[in-house]
PDB file of N, CA and C in Angstrom:
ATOM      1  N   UNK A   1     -15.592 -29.411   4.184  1.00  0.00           N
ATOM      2  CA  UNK A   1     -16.148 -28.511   5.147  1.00  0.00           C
ATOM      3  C   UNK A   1     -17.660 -28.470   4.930  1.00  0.00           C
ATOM      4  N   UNK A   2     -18.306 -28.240   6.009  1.00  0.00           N
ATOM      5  CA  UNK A   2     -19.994 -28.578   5.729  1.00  0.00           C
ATOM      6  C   UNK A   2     -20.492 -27.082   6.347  1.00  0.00           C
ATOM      7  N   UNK A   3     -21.437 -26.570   5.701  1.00  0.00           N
ATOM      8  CA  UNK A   3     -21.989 -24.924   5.891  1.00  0.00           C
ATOM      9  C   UNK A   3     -22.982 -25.313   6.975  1.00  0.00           C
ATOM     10  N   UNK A   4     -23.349 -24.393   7.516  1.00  0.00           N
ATOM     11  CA  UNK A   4     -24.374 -24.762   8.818  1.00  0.00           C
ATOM     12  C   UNK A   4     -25.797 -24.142   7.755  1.00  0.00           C
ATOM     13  N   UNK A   5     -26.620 -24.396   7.549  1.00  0.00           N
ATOM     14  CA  UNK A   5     -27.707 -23.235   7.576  1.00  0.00           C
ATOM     15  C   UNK A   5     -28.420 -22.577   7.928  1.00  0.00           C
ATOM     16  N   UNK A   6     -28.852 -21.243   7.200  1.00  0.00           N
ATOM     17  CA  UNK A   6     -29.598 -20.061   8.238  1.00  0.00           C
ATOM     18  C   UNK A   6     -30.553 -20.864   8.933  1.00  0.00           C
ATOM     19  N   UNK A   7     -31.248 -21.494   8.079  1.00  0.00           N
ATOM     20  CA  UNK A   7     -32.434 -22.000   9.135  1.00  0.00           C
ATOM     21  C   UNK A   7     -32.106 -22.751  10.142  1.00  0.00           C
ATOM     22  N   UNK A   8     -31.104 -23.296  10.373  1.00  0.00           N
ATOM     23  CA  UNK A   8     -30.570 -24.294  11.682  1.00  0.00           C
ATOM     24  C   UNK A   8     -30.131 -23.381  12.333  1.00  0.00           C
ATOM     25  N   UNK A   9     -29.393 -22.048  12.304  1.00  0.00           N
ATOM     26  CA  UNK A   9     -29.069 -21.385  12.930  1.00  0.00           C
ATOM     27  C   UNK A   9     -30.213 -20.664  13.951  1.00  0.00           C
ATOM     28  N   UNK A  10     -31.316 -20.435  12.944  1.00  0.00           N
ATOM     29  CA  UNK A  10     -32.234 -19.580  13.387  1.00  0.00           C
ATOM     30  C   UNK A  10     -32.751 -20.840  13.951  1.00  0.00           C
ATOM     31  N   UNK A  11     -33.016 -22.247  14.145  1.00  0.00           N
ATOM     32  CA  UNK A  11     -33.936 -22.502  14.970  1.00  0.00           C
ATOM     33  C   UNK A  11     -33.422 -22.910  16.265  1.00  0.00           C
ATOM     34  N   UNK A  12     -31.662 -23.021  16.650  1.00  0.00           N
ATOM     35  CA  UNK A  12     -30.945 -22.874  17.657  1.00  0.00           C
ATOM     36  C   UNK A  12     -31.209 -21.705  18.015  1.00  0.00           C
ATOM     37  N   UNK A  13     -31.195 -20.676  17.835  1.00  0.00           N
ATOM     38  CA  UNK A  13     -30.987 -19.321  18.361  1.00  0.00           C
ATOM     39  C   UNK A  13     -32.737 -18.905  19.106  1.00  0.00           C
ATOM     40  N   UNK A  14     -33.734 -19.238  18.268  1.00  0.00           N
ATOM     41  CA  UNK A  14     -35.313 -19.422  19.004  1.00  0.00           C
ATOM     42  C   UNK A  14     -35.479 -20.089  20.112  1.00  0.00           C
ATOM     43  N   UNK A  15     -34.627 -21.526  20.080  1.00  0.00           N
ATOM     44  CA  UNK A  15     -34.878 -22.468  20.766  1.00  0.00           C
ATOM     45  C   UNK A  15     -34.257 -21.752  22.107  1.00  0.00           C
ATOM     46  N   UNK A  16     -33.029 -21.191  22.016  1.00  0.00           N
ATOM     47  CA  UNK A  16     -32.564 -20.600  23.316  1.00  0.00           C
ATOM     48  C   UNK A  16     -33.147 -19.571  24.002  1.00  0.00           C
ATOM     49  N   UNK A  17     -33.662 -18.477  23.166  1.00  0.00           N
ATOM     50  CA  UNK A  17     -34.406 -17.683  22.984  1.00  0.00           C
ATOM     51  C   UNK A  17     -35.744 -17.758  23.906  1.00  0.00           C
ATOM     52  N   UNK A  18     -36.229 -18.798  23.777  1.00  0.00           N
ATOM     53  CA  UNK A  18     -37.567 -19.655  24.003  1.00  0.00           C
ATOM     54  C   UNK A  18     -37.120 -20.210  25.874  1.00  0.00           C
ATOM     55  N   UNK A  19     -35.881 -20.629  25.851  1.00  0.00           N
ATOM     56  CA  UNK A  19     -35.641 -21.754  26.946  1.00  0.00           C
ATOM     57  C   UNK A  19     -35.570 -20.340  28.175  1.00  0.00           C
ATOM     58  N   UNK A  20     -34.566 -19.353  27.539  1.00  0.00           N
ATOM     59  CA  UNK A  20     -33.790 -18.288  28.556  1.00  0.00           C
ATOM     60  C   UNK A  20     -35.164 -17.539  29.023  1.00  0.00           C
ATOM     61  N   UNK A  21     -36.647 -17.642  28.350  1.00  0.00           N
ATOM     62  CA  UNK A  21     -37.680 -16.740  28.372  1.00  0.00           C
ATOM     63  C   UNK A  21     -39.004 -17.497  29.737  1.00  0.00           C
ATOM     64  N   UNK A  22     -39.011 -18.789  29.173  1.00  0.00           N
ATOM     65  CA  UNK A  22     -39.044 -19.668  29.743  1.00  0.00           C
ATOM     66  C   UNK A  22     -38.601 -20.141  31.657  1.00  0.00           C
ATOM     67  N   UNK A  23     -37.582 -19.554  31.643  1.00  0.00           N
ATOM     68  CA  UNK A  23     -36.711 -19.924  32.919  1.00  0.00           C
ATOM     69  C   UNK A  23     -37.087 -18.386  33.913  1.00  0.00           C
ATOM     70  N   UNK A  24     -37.073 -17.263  32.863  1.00  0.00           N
ATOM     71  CA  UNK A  24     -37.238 -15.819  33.581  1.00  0.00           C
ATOM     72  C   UNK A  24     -38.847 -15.790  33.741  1.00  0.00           C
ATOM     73  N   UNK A  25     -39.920 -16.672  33.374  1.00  0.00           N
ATOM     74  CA  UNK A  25     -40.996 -16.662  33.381  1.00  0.00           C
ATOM     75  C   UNK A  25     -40.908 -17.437  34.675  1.00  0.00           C
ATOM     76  N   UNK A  26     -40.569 -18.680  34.478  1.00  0.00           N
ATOM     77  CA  UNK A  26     -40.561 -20.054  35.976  1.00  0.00           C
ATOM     78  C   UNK A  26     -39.944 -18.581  37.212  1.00  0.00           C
ATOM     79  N   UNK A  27     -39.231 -18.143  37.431  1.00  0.00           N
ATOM     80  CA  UNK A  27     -38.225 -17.342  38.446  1.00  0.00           C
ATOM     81  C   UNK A  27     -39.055 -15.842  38.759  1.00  0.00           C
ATOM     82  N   UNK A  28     -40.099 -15.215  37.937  1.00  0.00           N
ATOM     83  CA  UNK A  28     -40.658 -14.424  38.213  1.00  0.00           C
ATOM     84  C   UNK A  28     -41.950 -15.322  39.205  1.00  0.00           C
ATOM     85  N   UNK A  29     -42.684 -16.281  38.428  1.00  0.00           N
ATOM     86  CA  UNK A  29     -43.593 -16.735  39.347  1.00  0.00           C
ATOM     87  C   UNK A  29     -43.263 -17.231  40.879  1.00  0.00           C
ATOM     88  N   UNK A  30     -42.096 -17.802  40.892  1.00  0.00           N
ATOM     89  CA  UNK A  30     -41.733 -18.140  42.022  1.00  0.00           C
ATOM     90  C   UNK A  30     -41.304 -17.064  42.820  1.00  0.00           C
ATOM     91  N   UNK A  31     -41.131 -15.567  42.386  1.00  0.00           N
ATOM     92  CA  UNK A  31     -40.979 -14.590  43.335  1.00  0.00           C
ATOM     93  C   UNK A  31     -41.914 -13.947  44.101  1.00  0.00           C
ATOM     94  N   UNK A  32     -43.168 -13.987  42.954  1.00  0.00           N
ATOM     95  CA  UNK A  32     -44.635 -13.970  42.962  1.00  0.00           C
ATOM     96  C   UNK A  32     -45.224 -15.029  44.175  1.00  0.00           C
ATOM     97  N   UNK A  33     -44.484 -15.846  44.328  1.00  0.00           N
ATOM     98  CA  UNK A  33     -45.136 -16.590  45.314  1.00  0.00           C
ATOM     99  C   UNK A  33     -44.843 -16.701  46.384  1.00  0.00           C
ATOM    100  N   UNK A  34     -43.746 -16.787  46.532  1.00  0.00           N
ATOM    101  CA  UNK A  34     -42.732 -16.270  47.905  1.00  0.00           C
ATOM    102  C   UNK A  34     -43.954 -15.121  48.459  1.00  0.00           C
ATOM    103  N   UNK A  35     -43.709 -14.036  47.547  1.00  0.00           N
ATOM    104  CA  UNK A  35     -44.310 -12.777  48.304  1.00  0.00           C
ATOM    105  C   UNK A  35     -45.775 -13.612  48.722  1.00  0.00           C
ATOM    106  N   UNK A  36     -46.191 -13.729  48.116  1.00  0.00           N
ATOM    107  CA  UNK A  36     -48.040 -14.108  48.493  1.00  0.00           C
ATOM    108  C   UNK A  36     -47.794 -15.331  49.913  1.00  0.00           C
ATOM    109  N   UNK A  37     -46.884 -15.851  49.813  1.00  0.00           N
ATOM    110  CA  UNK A  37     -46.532 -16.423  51.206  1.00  0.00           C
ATOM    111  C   UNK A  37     -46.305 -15.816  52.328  1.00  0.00           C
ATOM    112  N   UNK A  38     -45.105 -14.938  52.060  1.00  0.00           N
ATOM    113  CA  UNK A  38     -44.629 -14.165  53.251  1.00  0.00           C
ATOM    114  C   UNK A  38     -46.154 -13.387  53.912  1.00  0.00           C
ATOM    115  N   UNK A  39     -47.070 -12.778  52.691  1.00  0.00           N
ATOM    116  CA  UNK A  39     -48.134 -11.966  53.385  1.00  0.00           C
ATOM    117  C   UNK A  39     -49.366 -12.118  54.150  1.00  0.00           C
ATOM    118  N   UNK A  40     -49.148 -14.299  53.561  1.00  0.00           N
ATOM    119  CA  UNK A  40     -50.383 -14.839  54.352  1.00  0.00           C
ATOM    120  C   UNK A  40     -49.833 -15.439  55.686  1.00  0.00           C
ATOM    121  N   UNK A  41     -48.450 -15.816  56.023  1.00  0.00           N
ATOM    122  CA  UNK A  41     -47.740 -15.764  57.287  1.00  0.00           C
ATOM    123  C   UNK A  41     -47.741 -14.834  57.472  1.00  0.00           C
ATOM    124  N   UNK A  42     -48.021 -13.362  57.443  1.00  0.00           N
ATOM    125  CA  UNK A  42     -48.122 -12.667  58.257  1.00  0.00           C
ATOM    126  C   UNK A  42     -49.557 -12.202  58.750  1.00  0.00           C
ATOM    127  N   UNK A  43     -50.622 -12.039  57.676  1.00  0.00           N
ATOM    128  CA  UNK A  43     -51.656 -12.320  58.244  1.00  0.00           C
ATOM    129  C   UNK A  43     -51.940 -12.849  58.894  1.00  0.00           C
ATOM    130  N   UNK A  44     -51.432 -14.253  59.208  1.00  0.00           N
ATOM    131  CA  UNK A  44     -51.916 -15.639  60.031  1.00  0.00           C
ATOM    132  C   UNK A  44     -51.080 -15.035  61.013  1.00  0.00           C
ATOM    133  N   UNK A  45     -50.187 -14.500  61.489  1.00  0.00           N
ATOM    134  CA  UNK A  45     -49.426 -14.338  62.657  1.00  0.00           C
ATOM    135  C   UNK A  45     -50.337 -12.805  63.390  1.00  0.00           C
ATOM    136  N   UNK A  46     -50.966 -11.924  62.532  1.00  0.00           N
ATOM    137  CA  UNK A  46     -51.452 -10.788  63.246  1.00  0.00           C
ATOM    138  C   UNK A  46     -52.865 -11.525  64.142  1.00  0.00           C
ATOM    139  N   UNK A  47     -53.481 -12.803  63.708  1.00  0.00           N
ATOM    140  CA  UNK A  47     -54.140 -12.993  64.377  1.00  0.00           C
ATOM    141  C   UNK A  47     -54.398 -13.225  65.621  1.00  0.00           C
ATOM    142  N   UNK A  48     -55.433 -12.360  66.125  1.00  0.00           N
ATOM    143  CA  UNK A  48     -54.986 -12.678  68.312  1.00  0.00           C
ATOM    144  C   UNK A  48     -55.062 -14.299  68.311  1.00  0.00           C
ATOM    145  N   UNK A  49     -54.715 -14.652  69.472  1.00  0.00           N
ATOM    146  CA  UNK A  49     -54.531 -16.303  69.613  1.00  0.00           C
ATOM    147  C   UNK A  49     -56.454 -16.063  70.761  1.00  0.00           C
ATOM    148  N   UNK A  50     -57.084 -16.806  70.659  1.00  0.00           N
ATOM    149  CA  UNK A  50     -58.149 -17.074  71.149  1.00  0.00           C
ATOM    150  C   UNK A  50     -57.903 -17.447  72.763  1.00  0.00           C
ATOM    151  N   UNK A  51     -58.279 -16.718  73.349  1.00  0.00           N
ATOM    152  CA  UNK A  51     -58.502 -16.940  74.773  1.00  0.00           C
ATOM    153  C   UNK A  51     -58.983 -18.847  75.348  1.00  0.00           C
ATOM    154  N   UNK A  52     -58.039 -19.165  76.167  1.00  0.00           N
ATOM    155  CA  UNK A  52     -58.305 -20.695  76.822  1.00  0.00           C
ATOM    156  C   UNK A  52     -60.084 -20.589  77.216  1.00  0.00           C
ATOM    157  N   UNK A  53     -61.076 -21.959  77.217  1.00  0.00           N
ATOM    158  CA  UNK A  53     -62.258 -21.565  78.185  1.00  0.00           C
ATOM    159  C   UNK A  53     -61.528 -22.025  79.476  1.00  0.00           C
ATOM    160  N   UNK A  54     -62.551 -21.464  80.256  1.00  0.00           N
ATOM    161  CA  UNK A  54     -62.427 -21.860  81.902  1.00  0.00           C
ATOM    162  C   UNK A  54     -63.739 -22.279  82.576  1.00  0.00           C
ATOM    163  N   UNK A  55     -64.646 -22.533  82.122  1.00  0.00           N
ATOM    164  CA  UNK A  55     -65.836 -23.274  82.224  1.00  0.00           C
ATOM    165  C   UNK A  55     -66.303 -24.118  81.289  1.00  0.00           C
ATOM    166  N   UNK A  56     -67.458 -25.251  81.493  1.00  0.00           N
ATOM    167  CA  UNK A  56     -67.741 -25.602  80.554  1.00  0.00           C
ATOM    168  C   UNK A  56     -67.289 -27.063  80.128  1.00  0.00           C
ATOM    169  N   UNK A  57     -68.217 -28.088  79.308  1.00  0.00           N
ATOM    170  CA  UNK A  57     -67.524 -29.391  79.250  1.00  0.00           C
ATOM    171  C   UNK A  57     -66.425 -29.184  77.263  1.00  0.00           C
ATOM    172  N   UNK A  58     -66.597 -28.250  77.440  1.00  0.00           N
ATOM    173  CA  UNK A  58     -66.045 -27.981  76.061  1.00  0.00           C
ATOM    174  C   UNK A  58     -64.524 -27.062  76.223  1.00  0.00           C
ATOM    175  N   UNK A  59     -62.946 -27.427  75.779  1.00  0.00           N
ATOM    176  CA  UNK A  59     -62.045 -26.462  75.696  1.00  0.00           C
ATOM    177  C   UNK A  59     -61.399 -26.358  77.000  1.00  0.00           C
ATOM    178  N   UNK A  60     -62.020 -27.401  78.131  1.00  0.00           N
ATOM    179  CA  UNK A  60     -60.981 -26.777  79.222  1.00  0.00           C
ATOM    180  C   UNK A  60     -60.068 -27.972  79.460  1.00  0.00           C
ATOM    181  N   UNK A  61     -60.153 -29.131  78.724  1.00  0.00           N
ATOM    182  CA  UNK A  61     -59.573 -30.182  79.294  1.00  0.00           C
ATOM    183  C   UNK A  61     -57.927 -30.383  78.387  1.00  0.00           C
ATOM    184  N   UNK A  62     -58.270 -29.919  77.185  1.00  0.00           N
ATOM    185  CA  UNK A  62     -56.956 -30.219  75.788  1.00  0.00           C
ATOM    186  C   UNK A  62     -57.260 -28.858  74.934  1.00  0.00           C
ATOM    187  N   UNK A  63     -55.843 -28.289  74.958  1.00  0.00           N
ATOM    188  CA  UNK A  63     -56.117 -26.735  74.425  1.00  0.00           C
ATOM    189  C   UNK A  63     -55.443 -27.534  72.690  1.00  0.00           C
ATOM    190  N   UNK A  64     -56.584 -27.759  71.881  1.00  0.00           N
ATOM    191  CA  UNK A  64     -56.387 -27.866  70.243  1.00  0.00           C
ATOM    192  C   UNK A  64     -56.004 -26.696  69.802  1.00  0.00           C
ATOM    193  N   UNK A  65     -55.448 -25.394  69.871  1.00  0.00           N
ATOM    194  CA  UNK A  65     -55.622 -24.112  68.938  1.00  0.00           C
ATOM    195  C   UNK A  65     -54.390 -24.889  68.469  1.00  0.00           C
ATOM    196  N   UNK A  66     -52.931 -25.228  68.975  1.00  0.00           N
ATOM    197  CA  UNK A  66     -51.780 -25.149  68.502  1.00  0.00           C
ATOM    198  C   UNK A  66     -51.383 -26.511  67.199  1.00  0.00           C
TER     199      UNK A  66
END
């Protein structure tokens, strides 16, 4: 029969320790970012859409806003 030792134990148990801390760090930022998304699509959506021109050799021929 072969004994495990503390220290192998303890550096499995860090290592998981480390990975599970790791993963809740990756999953907080990505919630963090979502939000900062959702708020700049919505900024970008409160913006008025710019009026077409109707004179002018500029804006009346191909409407670029979209």
């Amino acid at each position: 029969m072969s004994s495990v030792s503390p220290a192998a134990v303890n550096a499995a148990s860090n290592a998981t320790l480390a990975s599970v801390q790791g993963t809740a760090s990756v999953l907080v930022l990505k919630k963090a970012l979502d939000t900062q998304v959702a708020g700049a699509v919505q900024l970008i959506q409160s913006l008025p859409q710019p009026a077409l021109a109707t004179s002018g050799a500029l804006g009346t021929r191909v409407n670029t806003y979209a």
